[in-house]
PDB file of N, CA and C in Angstrom:
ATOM      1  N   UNK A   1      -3.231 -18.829   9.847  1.00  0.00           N
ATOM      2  CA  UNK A   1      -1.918 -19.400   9.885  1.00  0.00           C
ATOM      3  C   UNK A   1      -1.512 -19.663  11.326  1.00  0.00           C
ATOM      4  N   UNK A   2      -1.919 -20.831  11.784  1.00  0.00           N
ATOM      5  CA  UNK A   2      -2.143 -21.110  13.091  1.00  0.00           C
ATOM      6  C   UNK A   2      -0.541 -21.451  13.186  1.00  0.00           C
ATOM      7  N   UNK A   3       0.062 -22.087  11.907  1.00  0.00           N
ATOM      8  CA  UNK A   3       1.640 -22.963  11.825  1.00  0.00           C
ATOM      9  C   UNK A   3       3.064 -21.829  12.778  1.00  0.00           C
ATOM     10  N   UNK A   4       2.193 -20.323  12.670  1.00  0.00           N
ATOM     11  CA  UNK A   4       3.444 -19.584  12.275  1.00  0.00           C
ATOM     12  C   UNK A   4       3.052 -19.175  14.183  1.00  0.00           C
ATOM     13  N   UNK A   5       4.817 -18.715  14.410  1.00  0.00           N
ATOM     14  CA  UNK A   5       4.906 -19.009  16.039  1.00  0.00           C
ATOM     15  C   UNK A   5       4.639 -17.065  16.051  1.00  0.00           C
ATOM     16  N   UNK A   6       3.958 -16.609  17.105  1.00  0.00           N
ATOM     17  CA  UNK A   6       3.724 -15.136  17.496  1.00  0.00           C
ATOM     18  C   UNK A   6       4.723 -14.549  17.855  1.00  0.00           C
ATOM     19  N   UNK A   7       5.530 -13.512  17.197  1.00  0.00           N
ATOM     20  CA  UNK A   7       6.930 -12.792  17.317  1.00  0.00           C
ATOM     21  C   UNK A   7       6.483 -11.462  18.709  1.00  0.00           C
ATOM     22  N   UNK A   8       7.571 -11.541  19.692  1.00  0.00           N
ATOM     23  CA  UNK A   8       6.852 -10.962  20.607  1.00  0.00           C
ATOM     24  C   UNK A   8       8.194  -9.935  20.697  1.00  0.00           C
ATOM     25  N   UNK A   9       8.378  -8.981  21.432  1.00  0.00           N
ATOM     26  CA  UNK A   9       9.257  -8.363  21.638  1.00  0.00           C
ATOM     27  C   UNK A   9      10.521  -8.253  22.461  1.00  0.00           C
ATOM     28  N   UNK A  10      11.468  -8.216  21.721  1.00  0.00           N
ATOM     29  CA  UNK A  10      12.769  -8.606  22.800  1.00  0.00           C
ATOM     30  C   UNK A  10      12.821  -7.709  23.641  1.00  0.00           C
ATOM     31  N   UNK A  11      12.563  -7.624  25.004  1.00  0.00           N
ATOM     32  CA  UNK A  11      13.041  -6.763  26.588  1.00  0.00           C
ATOM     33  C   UNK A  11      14.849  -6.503  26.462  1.00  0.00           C
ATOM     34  N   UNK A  12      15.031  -5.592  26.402  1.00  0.00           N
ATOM     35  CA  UNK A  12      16.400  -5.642  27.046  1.00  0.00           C
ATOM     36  C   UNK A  12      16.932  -4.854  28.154  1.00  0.00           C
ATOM     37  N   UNK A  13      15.896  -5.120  28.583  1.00  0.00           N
ATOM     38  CA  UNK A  13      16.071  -4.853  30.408  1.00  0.00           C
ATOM     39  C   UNK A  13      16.442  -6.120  31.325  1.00  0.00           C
ATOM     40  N   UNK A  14      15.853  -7.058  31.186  1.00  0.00           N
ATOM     41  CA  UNK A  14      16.130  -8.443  31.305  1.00  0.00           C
ATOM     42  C   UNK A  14      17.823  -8.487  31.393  1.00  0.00           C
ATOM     43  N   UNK A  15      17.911  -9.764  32.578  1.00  0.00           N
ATOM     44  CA  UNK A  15      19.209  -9.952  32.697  1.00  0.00           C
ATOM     45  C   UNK A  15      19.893 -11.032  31.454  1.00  0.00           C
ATOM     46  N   UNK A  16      19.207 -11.595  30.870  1.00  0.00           N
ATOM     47  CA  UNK A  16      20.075 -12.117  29.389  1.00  0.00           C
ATOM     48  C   UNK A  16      20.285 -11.397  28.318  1.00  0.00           C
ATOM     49  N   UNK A  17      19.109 -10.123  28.543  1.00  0.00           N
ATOM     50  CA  UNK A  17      19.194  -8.964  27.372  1.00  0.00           C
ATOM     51  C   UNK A  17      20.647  -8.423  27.824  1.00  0.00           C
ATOM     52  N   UNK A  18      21.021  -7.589  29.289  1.00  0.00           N
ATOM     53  CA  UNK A  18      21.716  -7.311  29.476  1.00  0.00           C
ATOM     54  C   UNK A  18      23.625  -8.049  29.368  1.00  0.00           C
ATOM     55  N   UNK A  19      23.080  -9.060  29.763  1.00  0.00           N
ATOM     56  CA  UNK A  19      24.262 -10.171  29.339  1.00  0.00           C
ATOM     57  C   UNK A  19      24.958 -10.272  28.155  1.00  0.00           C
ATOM     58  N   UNK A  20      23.649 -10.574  26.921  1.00  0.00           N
ATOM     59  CA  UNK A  20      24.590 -10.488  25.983  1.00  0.00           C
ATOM     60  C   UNK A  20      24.761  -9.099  25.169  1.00  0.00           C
ATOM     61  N   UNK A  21      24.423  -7.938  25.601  1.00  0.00           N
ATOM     62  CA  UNK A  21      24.866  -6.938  25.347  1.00  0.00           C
ATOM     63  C   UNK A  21      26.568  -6.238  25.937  1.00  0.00           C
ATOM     64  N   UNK A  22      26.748  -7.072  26.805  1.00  0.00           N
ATOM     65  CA  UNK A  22      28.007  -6.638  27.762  1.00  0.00           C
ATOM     66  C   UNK A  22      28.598  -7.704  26.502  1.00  0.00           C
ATOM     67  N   UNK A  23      28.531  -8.877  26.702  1.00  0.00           N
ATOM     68  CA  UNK A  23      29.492  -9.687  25.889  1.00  0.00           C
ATOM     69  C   UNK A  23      29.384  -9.475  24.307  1.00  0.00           C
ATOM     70  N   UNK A  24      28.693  -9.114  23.223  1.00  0.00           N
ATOM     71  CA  UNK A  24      28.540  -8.885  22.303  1.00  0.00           C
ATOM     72  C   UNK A  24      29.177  -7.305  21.899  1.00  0.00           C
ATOM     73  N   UNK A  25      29.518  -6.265  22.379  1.00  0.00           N
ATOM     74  CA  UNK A  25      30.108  -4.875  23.053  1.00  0.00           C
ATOM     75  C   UNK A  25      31.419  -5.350  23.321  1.00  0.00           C
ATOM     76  N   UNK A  26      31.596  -5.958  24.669  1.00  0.00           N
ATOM     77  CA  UNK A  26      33.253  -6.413  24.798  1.00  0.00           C
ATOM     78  C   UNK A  26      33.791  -7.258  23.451  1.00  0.00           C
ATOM     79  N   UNK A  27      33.412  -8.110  22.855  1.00  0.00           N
ATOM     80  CA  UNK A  27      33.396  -8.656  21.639  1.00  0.00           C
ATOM     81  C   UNK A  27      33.734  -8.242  20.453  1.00  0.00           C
ATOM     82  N   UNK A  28      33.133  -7.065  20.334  1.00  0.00           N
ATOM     83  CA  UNK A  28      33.571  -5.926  19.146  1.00  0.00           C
ATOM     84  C   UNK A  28      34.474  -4.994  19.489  1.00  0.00           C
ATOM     85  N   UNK A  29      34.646  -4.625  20.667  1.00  0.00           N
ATOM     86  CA  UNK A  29      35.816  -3.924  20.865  1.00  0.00           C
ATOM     87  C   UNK A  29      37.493  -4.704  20.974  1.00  0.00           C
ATOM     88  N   UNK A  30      37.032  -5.913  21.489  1.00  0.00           N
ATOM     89  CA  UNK A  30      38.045  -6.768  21.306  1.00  0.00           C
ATOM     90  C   UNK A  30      38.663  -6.689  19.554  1.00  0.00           C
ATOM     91  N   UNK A  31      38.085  -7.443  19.194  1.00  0.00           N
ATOM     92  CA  UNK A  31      37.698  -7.278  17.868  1.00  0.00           C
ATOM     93  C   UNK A  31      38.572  -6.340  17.490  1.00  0.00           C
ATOM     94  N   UNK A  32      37.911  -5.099  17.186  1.00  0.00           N
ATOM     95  CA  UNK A  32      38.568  -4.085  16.470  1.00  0.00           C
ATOM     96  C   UNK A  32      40.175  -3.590  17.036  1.00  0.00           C
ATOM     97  N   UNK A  33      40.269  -3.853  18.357  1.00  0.00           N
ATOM     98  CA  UNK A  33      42.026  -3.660  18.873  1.00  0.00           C
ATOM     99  C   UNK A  33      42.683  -4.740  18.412  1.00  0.00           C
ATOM    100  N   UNK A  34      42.054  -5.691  18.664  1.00  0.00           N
ATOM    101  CA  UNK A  34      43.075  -7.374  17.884  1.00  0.00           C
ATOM    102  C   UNK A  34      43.404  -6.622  16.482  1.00  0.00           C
ATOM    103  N   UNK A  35      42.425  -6.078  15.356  1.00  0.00           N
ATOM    104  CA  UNK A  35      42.298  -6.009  13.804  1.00  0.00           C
ATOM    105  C   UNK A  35      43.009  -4.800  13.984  1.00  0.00           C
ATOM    106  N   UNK A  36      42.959  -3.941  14.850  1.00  0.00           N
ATOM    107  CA  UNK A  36      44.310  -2.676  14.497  1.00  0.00           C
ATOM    108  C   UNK A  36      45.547  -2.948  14.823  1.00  0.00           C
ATOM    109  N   UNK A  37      45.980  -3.886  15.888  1.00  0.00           N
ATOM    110  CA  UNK A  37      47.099  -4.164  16.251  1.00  0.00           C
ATOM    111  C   UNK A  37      47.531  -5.235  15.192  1.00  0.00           C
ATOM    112  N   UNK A  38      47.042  -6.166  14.764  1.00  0.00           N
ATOM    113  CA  UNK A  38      47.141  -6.970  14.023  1.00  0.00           C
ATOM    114  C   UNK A  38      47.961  -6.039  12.557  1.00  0.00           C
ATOM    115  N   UNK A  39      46.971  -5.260  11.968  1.00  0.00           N
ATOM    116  CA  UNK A  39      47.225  -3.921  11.043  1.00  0.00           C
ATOM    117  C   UNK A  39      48.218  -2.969  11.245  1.00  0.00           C
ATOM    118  N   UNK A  40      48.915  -2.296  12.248  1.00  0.00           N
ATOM    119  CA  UNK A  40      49.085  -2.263  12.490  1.00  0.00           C
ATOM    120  C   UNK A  40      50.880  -2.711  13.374  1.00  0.00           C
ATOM    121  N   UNK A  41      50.928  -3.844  13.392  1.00  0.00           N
ATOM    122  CA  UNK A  41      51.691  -4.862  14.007  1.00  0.00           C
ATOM    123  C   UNK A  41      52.270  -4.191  14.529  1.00  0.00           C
ATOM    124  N   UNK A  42      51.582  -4.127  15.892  1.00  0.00           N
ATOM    125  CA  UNK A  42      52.219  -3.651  17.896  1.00  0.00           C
ATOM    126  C   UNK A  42      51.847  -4.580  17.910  1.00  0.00           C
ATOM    127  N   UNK A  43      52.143  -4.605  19.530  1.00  0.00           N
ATOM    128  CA  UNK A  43      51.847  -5.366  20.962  1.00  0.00           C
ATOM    129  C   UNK A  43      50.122  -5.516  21.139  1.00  0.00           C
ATOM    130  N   UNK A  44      49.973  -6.140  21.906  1.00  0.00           N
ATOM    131  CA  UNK A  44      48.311  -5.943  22.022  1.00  0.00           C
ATOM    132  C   UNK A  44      47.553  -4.813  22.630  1.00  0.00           C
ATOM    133  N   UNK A  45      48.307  -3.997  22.827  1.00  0.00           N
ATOM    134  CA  UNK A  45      48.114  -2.529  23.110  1.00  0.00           C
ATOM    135  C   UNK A  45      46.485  -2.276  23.289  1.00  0.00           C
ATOM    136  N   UNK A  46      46.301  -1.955  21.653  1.00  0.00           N
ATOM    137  CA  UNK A  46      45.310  -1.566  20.868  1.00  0.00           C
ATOM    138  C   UNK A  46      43.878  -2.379  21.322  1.00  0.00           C
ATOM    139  N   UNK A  47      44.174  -3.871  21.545  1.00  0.00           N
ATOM    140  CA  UNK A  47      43.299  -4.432  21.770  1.00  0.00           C
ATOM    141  C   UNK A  47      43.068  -4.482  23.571  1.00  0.00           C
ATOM    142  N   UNK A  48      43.970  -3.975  24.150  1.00  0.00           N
ATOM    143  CA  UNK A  48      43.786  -4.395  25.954  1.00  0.00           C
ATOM    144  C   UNK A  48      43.342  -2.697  25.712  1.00  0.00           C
ATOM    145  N   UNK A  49      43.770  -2.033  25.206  1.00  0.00           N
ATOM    146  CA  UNK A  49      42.986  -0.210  25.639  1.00  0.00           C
ATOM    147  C   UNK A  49      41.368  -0.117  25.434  1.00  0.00           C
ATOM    148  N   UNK A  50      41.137  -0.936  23.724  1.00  0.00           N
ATOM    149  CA  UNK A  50      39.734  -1.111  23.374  1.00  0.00           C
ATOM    150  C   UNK A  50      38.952  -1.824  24.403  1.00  0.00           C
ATOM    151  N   UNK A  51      39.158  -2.554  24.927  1.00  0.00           N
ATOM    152  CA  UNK A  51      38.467  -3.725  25.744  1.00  0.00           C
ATOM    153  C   UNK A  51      38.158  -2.894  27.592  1.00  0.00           C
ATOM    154  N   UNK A  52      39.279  -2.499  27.820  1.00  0.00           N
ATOM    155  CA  UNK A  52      39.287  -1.570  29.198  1.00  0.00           C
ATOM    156  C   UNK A  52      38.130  -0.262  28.509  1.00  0.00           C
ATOM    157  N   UNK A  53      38.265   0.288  27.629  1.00  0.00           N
ATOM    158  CA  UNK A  53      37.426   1.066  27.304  1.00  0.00           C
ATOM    159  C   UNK A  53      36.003   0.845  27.579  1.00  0.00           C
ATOM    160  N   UNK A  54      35.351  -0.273  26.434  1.00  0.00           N
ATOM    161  CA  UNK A  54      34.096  -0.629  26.491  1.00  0.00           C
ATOM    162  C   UNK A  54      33.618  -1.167  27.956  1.00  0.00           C
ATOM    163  N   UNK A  55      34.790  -1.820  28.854  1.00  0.00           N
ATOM    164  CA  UNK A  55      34.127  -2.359  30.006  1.00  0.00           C
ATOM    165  C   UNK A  55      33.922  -1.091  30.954  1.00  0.00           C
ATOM    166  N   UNK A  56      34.739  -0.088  31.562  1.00  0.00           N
ATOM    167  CA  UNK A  56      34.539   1.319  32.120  1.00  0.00           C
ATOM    168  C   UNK A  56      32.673   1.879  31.247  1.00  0.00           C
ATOM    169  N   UNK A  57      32.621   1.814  30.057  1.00  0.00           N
ATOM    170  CA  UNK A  57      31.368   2.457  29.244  1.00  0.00           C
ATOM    171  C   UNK A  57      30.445   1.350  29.566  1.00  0.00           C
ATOM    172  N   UNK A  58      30.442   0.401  29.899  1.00  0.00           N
ATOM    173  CA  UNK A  58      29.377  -0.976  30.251  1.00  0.00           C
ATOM    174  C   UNK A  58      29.060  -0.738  31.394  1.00  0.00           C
ATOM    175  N   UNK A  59      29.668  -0.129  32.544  1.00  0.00           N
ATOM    176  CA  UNK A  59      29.721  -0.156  34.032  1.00  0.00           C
ATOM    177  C   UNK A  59      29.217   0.940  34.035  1.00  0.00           C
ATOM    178  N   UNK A  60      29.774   1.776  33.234  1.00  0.00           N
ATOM    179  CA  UNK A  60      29.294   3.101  33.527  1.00  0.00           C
ATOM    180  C   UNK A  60      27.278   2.938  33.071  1.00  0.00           C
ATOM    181  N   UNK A  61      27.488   2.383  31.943  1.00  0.00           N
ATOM    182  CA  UNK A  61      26.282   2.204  31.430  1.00  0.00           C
ATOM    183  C   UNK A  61      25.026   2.069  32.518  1.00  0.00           C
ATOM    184  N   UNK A  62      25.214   0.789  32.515  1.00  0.00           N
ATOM    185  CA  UNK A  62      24.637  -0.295  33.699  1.00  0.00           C
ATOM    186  C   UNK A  62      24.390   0.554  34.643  1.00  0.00           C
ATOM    187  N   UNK A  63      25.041   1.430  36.067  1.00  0.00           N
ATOM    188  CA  UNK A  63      25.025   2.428  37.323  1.00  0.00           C
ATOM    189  C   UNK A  63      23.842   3.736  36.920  1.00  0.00           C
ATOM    190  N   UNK A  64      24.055   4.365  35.459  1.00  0.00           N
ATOM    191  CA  UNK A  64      22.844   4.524  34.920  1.00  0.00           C
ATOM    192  C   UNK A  64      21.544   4.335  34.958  1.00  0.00           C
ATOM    193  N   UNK A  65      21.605   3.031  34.526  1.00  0.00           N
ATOM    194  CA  UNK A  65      20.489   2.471  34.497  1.00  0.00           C
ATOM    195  C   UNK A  65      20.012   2.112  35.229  1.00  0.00           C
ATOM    196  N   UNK A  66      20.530   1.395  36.235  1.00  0.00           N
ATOM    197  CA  UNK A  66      20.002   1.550  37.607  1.00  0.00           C
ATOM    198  C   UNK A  66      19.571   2.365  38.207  1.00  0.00           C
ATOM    199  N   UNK A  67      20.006   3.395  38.387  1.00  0.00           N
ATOM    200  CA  UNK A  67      19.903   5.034  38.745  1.00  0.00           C
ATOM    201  C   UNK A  67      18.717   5.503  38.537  1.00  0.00           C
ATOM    202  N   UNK A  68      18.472   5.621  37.477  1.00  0.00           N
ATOM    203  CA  UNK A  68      17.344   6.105  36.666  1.00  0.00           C
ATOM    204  C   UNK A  68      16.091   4.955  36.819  1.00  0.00           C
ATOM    205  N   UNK A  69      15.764   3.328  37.130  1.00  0.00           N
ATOM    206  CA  UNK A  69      15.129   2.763  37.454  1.00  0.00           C
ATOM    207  C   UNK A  69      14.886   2.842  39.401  1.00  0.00           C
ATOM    208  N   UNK A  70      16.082   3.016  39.810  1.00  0.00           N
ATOM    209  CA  UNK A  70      15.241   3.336  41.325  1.00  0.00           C
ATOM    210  C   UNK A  70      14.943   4.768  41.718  1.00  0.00           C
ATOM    211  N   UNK A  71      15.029   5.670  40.841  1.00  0.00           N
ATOM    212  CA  UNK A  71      14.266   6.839  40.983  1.00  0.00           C
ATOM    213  C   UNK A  71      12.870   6.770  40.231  1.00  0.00           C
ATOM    214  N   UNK A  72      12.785   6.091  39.272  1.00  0.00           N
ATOM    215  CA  UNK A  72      11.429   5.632  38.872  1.00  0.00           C
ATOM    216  C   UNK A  72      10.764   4.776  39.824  1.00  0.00           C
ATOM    217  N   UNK A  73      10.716   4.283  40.446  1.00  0.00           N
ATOM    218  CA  UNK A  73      10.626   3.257  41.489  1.00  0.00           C
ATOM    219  C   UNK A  73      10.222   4.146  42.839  1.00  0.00           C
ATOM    220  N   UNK A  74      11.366   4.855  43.201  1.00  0.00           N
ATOM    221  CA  UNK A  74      10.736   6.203  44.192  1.00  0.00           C
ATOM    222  C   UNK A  74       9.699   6.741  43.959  1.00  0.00           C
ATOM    223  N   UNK A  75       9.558   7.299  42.932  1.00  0.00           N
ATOM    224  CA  UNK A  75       8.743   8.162  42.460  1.00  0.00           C
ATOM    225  C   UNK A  75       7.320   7.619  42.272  1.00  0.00           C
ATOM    226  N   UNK A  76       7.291   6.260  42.013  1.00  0.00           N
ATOM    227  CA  UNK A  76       5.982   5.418  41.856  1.00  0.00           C
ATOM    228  C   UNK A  76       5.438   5.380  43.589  1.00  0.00           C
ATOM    229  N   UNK A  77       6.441   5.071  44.212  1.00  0.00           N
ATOM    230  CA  UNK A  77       6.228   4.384  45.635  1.00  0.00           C
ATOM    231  C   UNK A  77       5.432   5.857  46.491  1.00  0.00           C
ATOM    232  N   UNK A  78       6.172   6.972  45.935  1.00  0.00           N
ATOM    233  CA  UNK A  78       5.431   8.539  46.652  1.00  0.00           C
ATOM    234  C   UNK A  78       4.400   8.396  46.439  1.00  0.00           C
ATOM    235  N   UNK A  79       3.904   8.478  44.855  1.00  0.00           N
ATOM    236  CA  UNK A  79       2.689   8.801  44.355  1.00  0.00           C
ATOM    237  C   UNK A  79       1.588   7.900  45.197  1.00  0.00           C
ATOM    238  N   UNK A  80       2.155   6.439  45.043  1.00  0.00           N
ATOM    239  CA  UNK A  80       1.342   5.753  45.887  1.00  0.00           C
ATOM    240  C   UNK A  80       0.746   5.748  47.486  1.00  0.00           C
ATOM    241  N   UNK A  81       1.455   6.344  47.768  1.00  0.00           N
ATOM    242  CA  UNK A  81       1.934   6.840  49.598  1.00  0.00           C
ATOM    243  C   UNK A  81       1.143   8.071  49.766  1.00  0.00           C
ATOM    244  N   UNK A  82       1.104   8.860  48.332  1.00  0.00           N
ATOM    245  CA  UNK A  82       0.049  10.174  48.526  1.00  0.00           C
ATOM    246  C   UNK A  82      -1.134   9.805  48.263  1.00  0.00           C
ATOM    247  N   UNK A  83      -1.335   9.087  47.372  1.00  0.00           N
ATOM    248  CA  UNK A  83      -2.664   8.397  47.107  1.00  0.00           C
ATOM    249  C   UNK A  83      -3.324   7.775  48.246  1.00  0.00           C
ATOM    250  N   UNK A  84      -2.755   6.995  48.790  1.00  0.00           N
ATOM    251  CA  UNK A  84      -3.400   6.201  50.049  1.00  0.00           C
ATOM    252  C   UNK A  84      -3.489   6.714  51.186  1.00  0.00           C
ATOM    253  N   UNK A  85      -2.683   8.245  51.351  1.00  0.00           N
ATOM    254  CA  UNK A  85      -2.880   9.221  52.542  1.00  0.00           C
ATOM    255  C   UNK A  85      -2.773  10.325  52.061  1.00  0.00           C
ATOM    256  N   UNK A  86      -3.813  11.092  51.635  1.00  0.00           N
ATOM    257  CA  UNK A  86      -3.829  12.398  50.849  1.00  0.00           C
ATOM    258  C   UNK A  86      -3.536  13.593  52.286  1.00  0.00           C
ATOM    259  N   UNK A  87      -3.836  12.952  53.456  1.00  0.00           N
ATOM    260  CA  UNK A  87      -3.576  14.257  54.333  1.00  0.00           C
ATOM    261  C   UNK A  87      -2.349  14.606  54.581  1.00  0.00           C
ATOM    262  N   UNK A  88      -1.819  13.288  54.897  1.00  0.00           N
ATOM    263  CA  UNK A  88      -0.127  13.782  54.807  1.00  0.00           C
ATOM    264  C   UNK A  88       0.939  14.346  53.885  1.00  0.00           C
ATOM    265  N   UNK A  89       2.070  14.495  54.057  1.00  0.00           N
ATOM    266  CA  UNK A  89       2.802  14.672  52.693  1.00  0.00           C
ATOM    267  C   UNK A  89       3.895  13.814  52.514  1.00  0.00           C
ATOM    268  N   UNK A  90       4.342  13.875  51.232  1.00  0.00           N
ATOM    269  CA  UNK A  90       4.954  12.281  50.865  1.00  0.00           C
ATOM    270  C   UNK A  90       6.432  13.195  51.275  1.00  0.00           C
ATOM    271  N   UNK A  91       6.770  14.092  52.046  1.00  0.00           N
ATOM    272  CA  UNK A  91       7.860  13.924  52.666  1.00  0.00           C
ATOM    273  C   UNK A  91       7.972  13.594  54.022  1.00  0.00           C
ATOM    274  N   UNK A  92       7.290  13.381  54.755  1.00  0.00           N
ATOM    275  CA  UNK A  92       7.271  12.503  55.777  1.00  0.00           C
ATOM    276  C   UNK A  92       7.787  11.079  55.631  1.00  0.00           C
ATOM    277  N   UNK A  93       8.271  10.329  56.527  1.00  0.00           N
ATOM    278  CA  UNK A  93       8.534   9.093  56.113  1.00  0.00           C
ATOM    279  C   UNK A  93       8.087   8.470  56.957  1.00  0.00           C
TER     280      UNK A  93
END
């Protein structure tokens, strides 16, 4: 079945993975403050608290993830640095 296209795996490390995860997230939180305030019937309260919420948890997210990728990144760059000079030590710089 040469017709059928090879399903490969979505990255969502990638900056469009990441993209529409921020907007699809802000989206639903929107969402659900519009549908309680709406329910509800306040002010848009409900929906500007939901939305400040998810974006603080997106940022927060994101600083994470970063975090945790340039310490992986360190940690590759030592190993390599000990590897290619076993006499020294990878706290030297």
């Amino acid at each position: 079945m040469k017709l059928l296209l090879k399903q490969t795996r979505v990255n969502n490390e990638d900056a469009l993975g990441v993209a529409i995860e921020f907007a699809m997230i802000l989206g639903v939180f929107f969402a659900a403050g519009w549908a309680l305030d709406a329910a509800l019937g306040t002010v848009p309260l409900f929906m500007i608290v939901f939305t400040v919420i998810a974006a603080i948890g997106l940022f927060a997210k994101s600083k994470y993830r970063y975090d945790a990728k340039m310490e992986a990144l360190e940690a590759e760059r030592l190993e390599r640095r000990a590897a290619a000079s076993p006499a020294e030590s990878p706290e030297i710089r």
